[in-house]
Protein backbone atom coordinates (compact mmCIF):
# COMPACT_ATOMS: atom_id res chain seq x y z
CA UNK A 1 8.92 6.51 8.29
CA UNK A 2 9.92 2.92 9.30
CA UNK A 3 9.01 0.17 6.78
CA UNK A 4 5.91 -2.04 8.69
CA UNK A 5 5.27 -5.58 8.58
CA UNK A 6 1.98 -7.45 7.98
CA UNK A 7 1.15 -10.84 8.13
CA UNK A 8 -1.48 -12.00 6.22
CA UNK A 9 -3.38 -15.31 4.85
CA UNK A 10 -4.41 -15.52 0.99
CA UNK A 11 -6.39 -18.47 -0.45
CA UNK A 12 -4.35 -20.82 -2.40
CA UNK A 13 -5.04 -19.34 -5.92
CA UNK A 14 -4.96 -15.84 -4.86
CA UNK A 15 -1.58 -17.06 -3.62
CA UNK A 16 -0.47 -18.74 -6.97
CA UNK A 17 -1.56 -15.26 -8.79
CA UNK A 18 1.02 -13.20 -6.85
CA UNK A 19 3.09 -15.74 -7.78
CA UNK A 20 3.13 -15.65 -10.64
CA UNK A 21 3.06 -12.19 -10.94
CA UNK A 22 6.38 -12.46 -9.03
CA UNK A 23 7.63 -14.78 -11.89
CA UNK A 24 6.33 -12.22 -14.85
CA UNK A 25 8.25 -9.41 -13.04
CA UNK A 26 11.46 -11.26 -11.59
CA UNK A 27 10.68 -10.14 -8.36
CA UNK A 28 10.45 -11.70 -4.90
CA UNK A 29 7.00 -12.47 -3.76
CA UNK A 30 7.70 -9.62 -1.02
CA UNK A 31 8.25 -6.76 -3.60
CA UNK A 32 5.20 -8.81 -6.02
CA UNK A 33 3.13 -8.37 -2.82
CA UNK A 34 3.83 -4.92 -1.89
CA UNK A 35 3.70 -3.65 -6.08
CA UNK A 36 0.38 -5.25 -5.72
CA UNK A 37 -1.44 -3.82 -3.12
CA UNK A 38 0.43 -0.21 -3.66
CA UNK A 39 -1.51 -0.52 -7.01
CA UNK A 40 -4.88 -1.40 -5.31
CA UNK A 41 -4.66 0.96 -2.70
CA UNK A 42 -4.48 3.67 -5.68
CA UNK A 43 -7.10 2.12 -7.50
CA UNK A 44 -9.01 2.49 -4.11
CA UNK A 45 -8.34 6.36 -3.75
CA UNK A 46 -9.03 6.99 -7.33
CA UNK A 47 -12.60 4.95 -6.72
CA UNK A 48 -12.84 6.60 -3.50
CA UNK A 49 -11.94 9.89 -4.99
CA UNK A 50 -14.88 9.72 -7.81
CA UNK A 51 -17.24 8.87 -5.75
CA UNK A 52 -16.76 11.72 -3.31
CA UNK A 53 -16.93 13.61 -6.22
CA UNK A 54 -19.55 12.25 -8.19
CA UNK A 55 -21.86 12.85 -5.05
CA UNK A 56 -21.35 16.50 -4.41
CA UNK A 57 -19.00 15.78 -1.21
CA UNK A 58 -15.67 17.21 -2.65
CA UNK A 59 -14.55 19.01 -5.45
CA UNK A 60 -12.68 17.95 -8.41
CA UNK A 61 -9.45 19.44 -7.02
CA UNK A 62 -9.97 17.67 -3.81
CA UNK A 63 -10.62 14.46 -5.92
CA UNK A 64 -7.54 15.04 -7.30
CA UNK A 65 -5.81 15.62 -4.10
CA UNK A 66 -7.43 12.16 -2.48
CA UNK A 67 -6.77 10.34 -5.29
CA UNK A 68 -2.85 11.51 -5.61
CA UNK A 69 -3.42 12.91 -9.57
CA UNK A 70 -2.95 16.12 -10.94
CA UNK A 71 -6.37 18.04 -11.76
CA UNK A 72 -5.84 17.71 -14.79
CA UNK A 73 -5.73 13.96 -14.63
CA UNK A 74 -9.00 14.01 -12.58
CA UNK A 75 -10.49 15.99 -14.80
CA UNK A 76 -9.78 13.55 -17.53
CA UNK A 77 -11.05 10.48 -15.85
CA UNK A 78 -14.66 12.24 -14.45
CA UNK A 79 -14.91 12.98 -18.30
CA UNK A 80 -14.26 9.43 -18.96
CA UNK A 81 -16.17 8.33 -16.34
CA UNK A 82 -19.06 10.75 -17.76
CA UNK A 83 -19.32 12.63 -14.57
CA UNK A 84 -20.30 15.93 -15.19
CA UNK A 85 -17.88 18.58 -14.03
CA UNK A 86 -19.25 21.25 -11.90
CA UNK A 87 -16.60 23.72 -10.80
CA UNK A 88 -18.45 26.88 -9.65
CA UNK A 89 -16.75 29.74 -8.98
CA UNK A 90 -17.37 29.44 -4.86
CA UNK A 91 -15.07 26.06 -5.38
CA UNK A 92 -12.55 28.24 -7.63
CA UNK A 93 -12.09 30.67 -4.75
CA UNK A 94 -12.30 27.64 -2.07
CA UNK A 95 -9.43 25.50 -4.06
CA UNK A 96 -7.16 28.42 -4.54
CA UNK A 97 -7.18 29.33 -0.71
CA UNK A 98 -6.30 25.99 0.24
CA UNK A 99 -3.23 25.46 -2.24
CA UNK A 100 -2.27 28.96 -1.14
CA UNK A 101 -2.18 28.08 2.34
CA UNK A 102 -0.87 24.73 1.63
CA UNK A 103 2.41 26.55 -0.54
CA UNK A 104 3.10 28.76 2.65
């Protein structure tokens, strides 16, 4: 897919901070600004991810899926975050339909 291009405003010391993360990392503020907000859109899924999770919406392997982490991974961080994993064996047979279907 074709690279896009975005134009955007930031405050001045939101500015400076990408900046200067450009300076750390010996980067041009392009690449700073893209590094950036791949990082916060992951940060984002993850959140979003959990959350789906944490509220009964998805299960932990499609947490994993949304958030673009192993299950194993996922299961780490809901343990972190002290959400409780509940993985019933409905979800077991639900999870390994869809990665058999998706490995077709």
């Amino acid at each position: 897919m074709p690279e896009r291009t975005i134009s955007a405003r930031f405050d001045p010391e939101l500015y400076e901070e990408i900046l200067e993360y450009a300076r750390e990392k010996g980067v041009p503020k392009t690449r700073a600004l893209r590094e950036l907000i791949e990082e916060g859109v992951k940060r984002w899924r993850l959140t979003k991810s959990l959350s789906l999770y944490r509220d009964g919406k998805v299960t932990v392997w499609k947490a994993s899926r949304i958030a673009g982490i192993p299950l194993s991974r996922m299961v780490e961080i809901a343990k972190s975050e002290e959400i409780p994993i509940h993985f019933s064996e409905e979800d077991l047979e639900r999870d390994f339909k869809a990665v058999s279907v998706e490995t077709v």
